[in-house]
Protein backbone atom coordinates (compact mmCIF):
# COMPACT_ATOMS: atom_id res chain seq x y z
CA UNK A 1 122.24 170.92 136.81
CA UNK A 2 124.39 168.47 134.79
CA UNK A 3 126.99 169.46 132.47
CA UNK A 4 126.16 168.08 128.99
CA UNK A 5 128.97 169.52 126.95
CA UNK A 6 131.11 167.26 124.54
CA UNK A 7 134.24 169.02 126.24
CA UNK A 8 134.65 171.07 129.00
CA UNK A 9 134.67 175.06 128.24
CA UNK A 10 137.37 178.10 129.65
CA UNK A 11 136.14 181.11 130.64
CA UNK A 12 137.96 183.77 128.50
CA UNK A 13 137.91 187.17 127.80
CA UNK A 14 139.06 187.68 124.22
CA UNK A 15 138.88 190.14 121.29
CA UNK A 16 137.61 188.67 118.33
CA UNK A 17 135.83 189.18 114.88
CA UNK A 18 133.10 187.54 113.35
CA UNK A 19 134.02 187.65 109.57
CA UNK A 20 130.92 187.40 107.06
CA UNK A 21 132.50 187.67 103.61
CA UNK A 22 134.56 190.74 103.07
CA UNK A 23 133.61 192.52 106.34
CA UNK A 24 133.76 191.78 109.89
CA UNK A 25 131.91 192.62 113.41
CA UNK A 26 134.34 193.23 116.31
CA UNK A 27 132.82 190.38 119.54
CA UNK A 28 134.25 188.70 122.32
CA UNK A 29 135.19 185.30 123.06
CA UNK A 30 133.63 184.86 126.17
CA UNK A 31 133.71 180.76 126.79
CA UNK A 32 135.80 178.92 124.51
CA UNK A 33 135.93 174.97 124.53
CA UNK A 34 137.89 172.73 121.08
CA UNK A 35 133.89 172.77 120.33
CA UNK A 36 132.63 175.82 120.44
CA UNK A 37 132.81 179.29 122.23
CA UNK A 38 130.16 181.87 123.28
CA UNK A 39 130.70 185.55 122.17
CA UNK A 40 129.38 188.58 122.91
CA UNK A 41 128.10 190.89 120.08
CA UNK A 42 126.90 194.46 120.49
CA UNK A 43 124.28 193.66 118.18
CA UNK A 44 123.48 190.55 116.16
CA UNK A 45 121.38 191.75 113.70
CA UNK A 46 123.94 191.38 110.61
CA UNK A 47 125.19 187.81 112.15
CA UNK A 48 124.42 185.00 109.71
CA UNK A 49 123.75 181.63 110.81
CA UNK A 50 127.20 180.69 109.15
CA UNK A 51 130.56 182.55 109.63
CA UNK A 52 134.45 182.85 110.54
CA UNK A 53 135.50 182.96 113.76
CA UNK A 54 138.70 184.96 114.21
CA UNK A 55 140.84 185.05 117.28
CA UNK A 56 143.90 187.33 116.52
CA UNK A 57 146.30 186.78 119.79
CA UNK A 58 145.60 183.17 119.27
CA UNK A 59 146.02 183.01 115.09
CA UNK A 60 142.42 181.04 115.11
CA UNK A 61 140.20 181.22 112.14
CA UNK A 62 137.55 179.42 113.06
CA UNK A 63 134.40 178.01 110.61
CA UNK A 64 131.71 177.97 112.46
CA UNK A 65 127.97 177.74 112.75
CA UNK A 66 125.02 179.47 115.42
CA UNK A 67 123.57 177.15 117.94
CA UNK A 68 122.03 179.38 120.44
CA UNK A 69 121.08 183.18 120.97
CA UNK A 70 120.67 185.23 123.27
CA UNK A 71 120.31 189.11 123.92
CA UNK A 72 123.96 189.97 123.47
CA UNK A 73 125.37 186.37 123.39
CA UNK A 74 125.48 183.86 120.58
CA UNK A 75 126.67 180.43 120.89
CA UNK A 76 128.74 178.24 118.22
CA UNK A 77 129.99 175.37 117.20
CA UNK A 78 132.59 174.86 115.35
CA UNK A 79 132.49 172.97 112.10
């Protein structure tokens, strides 16, 4: 299979949020790249298209927007 990623992505295993206006849903960062990153959600239901990425051990708020999901995993790219 042949990697088509802009840059290369880091397998990580960090607490995040996904912040949609004045609340936020707690996720994982589970690959992170300067791109994008795939988290894991319990359930993506509420999760807009469009949102904040935040990364608190890292100070990261990130804008970003869906590209992929899956199950438990969404994919993003950051804008």
């Amino acid at each position: 299979m042949v990697e088509t990623r802009i840059a290369p992505r880091h397998r990580v295993m960090k607490a995040a949020k996904i912040e949609i206006g004045a609340g936020a849903i707690d996720c994982t960062v589970r690959d992170l790249s300067l791109t994008g990153a795939a988290i894991a959600v319990a359930n993506q239901a509420e999760i807009p298209e469009r949102f904040t990425l935040i990364i608190p051990d890292d100070g990261l708020h990130l804008p970003c927007h869906v590209v992929w999901r899956k199950e438990y995993r969404i994919g993003v790219a950051f804008d």
